[in-house]
Protein backbone atom coordinates (compact mmCIF):
# COMPACT_ATOMS: atom_id res chain seq x y z
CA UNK A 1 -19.23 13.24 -63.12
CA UNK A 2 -17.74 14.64 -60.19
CA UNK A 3 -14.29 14.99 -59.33
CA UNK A 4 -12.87 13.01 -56.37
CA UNK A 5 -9.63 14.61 -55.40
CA UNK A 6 -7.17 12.17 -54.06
CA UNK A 7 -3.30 13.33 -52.33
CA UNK A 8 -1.09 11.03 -54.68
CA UNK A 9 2.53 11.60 -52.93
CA UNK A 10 3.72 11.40 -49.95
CA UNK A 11 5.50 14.83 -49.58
CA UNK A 12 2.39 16.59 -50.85
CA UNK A 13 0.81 14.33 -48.32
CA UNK A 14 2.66 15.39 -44.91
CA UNK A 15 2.21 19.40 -46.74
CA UNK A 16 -1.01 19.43 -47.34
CA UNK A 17 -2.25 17.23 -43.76
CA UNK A 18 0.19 20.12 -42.17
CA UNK A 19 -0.59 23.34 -44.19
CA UNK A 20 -4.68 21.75 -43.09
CA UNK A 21 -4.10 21.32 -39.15
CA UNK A 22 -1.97 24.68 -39.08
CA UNK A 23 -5.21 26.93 -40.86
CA UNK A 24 -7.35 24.65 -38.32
CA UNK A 25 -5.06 25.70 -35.07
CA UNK A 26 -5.85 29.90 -36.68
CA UNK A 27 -9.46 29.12 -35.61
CA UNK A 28 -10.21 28.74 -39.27
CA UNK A 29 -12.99 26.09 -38.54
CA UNK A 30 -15.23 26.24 -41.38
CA UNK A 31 -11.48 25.84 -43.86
CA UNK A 32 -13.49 21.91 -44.88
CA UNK A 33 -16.60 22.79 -45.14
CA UNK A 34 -16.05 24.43 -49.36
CA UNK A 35 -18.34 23.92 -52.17
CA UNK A 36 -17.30 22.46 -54.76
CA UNK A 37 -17.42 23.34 -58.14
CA UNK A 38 -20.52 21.38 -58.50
CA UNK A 39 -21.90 22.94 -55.62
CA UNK A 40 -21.72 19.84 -53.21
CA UNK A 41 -20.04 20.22 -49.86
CA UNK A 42 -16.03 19.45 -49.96
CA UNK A 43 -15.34 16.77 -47.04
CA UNK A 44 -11.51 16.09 -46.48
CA UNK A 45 -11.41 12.12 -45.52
CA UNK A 46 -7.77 11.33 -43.72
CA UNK A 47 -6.56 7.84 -44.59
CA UNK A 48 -3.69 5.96 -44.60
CA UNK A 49 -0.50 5.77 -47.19
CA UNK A 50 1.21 2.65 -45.86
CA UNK A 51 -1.44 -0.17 -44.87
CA UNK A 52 -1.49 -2.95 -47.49
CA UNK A 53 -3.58 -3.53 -49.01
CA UNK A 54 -6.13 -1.04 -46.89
CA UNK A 55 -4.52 2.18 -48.38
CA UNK A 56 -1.13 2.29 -49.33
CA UNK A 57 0.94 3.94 -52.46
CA UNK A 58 1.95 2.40 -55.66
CA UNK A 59 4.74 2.17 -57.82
CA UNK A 60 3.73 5.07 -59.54
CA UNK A 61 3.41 6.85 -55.88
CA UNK A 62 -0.56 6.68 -56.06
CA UNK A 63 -3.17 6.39 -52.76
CA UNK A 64 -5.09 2.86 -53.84
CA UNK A 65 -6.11 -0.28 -51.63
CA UNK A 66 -9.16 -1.27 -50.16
CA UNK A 67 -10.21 1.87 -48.66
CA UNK A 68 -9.62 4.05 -51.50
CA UNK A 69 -12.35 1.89 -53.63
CA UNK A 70 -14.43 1.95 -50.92
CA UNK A 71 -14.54 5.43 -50.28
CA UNK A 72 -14.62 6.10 -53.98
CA UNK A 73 -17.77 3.99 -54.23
CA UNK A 74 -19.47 6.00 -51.54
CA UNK A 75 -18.28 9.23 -52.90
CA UNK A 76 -20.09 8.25 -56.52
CA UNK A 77 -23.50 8.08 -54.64
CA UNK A 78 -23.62 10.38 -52.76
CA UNK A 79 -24.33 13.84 -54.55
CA UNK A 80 -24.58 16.26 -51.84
CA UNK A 81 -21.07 15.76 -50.82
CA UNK A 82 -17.49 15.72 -52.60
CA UNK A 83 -14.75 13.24 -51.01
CA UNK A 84 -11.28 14.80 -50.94
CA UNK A 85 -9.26 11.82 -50.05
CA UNK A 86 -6.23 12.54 -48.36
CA UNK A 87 -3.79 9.98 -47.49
CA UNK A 88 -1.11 10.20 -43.74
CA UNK A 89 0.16 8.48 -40.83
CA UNK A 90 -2.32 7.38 -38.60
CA UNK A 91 -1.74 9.91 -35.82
CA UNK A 92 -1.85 12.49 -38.19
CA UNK A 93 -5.06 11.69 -39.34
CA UNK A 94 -6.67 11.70 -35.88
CA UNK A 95 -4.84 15.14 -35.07
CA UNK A 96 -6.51 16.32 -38.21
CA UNK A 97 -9.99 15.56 -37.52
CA UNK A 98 -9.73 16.66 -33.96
CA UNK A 99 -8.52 20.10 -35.24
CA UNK A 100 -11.13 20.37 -37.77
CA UNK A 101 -8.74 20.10 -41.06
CA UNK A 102 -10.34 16.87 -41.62
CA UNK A 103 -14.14 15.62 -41.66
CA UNK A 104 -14.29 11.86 -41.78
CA UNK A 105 -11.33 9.12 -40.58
CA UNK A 106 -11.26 5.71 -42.66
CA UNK A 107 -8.18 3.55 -40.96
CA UNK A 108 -10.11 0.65 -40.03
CA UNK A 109 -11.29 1.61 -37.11
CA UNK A 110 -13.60 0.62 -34.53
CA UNK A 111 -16.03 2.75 -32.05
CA UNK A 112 -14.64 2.25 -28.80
CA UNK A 113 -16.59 3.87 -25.98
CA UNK A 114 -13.51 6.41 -25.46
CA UNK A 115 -13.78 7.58 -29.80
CA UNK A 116 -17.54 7.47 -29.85
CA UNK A 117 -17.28 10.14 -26.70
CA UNK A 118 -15.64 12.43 -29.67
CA UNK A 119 -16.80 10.97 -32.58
CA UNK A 120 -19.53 9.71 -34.23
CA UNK A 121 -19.79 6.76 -37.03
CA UNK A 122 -22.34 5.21 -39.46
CA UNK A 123 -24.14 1.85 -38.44
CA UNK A 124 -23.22 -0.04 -41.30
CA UNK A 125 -18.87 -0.94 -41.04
CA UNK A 126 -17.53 -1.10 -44.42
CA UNK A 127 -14.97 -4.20 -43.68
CA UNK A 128 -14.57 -6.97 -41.85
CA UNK A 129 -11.09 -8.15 -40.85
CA UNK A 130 -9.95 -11.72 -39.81
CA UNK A 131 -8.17 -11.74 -36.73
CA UNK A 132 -5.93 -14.93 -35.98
CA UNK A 133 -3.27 -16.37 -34.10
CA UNK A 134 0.25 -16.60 -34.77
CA UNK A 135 1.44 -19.89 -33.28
CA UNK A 136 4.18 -22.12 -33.91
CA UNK A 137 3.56 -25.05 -36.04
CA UNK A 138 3.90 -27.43 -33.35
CA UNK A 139 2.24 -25.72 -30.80
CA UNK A 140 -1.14 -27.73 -31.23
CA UNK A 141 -2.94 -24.55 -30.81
CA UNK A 142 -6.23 -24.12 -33.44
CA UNK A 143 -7.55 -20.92 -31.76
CA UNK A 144 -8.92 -19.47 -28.53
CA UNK A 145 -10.10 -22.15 -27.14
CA UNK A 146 -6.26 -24.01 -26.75
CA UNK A 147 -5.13 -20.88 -24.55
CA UNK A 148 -5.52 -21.70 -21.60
CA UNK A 149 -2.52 -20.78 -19.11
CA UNK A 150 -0.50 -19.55 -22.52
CA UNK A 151 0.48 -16.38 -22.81
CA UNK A 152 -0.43 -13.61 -25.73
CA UNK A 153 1.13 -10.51 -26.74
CA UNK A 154 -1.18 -7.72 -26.54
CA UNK A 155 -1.35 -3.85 -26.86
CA UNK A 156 -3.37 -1.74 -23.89
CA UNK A 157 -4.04 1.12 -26.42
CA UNK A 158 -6.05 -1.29 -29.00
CA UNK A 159 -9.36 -2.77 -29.58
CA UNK A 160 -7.71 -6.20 -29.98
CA UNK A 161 -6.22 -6.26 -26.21
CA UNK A 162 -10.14 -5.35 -25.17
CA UNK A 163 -11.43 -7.98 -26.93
CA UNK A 164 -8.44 -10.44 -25.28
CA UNK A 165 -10.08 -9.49 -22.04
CA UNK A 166 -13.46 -9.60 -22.99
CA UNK A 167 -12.79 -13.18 -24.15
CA UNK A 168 -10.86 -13.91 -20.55
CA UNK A 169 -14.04 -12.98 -18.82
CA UNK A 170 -16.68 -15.12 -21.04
CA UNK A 171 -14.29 -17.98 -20.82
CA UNK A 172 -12.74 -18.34 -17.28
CA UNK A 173 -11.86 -22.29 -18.26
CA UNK A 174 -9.23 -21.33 -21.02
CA UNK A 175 -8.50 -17.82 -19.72
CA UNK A 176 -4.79 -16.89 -20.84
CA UNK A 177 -2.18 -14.85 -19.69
CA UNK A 178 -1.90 -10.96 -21.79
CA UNK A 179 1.74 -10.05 -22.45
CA UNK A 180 1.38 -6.47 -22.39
CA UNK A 181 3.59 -4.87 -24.73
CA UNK A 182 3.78 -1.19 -26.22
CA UNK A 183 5.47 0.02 -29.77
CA UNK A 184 6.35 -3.17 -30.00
CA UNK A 185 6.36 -4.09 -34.19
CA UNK A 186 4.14 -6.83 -35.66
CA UNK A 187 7.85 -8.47 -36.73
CA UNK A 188 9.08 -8.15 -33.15
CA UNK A 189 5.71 -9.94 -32.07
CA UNK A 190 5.69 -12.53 -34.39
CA UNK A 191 9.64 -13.61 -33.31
CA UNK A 192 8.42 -13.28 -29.97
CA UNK A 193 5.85 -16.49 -30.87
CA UNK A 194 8.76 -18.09 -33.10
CA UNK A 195 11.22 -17.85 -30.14
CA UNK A 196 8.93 -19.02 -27.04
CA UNK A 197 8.40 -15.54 -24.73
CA UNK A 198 4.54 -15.94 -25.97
CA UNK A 199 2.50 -18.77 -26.98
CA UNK A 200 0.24 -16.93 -29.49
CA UNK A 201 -0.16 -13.41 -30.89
CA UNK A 202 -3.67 -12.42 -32.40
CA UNK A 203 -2.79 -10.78 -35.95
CA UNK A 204 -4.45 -9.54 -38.58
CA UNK A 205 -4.57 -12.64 -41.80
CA UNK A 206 -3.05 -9.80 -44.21
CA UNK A 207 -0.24 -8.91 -41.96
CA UNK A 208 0.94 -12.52 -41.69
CA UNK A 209 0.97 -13.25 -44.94
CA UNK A 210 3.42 -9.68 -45.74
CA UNK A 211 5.46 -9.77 -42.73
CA UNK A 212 6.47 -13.34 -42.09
CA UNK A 213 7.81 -14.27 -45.39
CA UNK A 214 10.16 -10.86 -45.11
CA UNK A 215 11.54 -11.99 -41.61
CA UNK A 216 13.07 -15.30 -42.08
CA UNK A 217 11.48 -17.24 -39.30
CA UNK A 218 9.51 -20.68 -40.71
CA UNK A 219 8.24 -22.11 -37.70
CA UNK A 220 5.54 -19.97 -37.17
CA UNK A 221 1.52 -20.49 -38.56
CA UNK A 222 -1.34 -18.80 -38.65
CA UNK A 223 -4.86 -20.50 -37.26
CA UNK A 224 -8.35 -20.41 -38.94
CA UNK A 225 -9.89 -16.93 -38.14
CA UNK A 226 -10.40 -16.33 -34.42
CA UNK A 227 -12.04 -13.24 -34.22
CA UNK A 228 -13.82 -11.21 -36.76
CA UNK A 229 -13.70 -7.26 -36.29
CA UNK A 230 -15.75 -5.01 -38.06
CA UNK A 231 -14.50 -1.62 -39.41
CA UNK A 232 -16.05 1.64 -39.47
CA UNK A 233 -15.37 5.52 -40.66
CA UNK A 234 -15.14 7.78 -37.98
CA UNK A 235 -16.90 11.40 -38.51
CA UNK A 236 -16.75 14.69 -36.97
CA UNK A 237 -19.66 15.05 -34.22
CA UNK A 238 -20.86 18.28 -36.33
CA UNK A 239 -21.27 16.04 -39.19
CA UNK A 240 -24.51 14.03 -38.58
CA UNK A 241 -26.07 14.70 -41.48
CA UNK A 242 -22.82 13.34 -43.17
CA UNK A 243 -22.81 10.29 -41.07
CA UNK A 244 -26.69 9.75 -41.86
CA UNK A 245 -25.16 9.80 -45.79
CA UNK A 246 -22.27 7.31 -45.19
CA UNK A 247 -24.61 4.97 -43.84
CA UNK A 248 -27.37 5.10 -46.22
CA UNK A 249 -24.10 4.50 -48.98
CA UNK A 250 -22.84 1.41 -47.41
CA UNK A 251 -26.23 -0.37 -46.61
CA UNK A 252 -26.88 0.18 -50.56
CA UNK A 253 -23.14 -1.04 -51.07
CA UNK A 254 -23.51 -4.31 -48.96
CA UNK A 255 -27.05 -5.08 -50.35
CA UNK A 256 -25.86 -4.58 -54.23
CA UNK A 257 -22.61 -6.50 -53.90
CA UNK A 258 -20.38 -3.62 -53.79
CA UNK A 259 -18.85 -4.14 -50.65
CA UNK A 260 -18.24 -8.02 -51.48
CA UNK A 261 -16.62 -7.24 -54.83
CA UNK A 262 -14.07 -4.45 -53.58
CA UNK A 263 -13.32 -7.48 -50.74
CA UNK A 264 -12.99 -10.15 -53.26
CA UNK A 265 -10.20 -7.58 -55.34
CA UNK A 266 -8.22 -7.32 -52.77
CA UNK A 267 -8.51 -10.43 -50.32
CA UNK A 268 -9.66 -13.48 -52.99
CA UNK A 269 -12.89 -13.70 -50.47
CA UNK A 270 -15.89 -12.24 -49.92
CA UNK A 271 -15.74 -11.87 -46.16
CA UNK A 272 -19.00 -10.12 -45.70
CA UNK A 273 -20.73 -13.64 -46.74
CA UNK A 274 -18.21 -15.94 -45.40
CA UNK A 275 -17.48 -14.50 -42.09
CA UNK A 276 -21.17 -12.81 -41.35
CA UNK A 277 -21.64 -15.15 -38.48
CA UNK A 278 -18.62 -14.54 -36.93
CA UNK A 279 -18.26 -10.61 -36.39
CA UNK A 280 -17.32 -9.65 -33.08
CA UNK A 281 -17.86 -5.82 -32.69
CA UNK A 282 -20.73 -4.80 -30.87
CA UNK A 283 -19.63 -1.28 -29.64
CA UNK A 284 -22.40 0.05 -31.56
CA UNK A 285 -25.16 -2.14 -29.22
């Protein structure tokens, strides 16, 4: 069997994501693309270290979550290539596979128009995520639909604030006001909807259920899902032949059940059969 490498700790983390972009910035471009000792291709895949339950550490300080069964699943079929799983800060991940230190991104993310200019990602997304609203219990507000003249909290920099507009523009009758807001936390946000500066904030389902308990405010709901997004792994443009591998991995992992057992592990659901009518993301159209 092969040997997936995986960055455990955080220190050896922030080292090893620095000691990669630092050989990168030498003009040392070809530093990822190694052999292994089983003579597949090494591919350094940034993720994250503090996203519950996406990919986040342990109590024993170890990289697991959503992703890292995902990825690990991929990694086992395909031979040709060698996953060495590296978890960091967001920021540092994208700095990493813009400088070559890293090969592949999976931080549930989405192909914008701007990142698929750069980038370039498999077909088939490897999660879905519910998106719905924060509201106060007595708001009256079920979803989208109730917005009209409200006002939402969103962020200019993310896919969620572009699909706030998009929905603005299909549905001028209940068209809502955007809050714009930037580095603003999910806790600040959701005491934003508690305290009455916004009507509604659109959230992720796992966030709400880990960050509203720990802030002491018990007014606040969430809806049923609004918005479905779909997730993909973002790869180096010199890497098609990568991508082309990715995707053939995660069409056999959503046909065989793979996919819909890593979801149920972690989320009690299988989303990819519950919420297949629902996805959103069509950046890939």
């Amino acid at each position: 069997m092969r040997k997936l490498q995986v960055m455990k700790k955080t220190g050896c983390v922030a080292l090893a994501a620095t000691m990669l972009v630092a050989m990168a910035g030498c003009g040392n471009s070809a530093d990822t693309t190694q052999a292994s000792a089983s003579g597949a291709e090494k591919i350094v895949v940034a993720t994250g270290n503090s996203f519950a339950p996406y990919c986040y550490l342990n109590e024993n300080n170890e990289l697991v979550g959503y992703e890292l069964d995902v990825l690990k699943a991929m990694d086992e079929r395909i031979t040709e290539y060698d996953f060495d799983i590296q978890g960091m800060s967001f920021s540092t991940a994208v700095v990493s596979i813009d400088s070559g230190a890293a090969d592949m991104v999976s931080y549930q993310l989405v192909p914008s128009d701007e990142r698929k200019e750069k980038y370039i990602f498999p077909e088939t997304s490897y999660a879905y995520s519910p998106l719905a609203l924060c509201v106060k219990k007595d708001s009256g507000i079920t979803g989208l639909p109730d917005m009209g003249g409200k006002k939402i909290y969103g962020t200019p920099t993310t896919y969620e604030y572009t699909l706030l507009n998009k929905y603005n523009e299909e549905h001028p009758e209940s068209k809502f006001e955007i809050v714009a807001v930037t580095d603003m936390e999910v806790a600040d946000m959701y005491r934003g909807v508690s305290n009455g500066t916004v009507d509604a904030n659109l959230t992720y389902q796992t966030a709400f259920e880990t960050i509203s308990p720990a802030i002491g405010v018990d007014n606040i709901m969430l809806t049923e899902p609004a918005i479905i997004e779909e997730s993909f792994q973002m790869i180096s443009k010199d890497k098609p032949e990568l991508c082309a591998a990715v995707d053939k991995a995660l069409k056999e992992m959503k046909e065989d059940g793979t996919l819909s057992e890593i979801c149920v592990k972690y989320f009690g659901e299988d989303y990819f059969t519950k919420y297949a009518d629902m996805v959103q993301n069509s950046t890939l159209d």
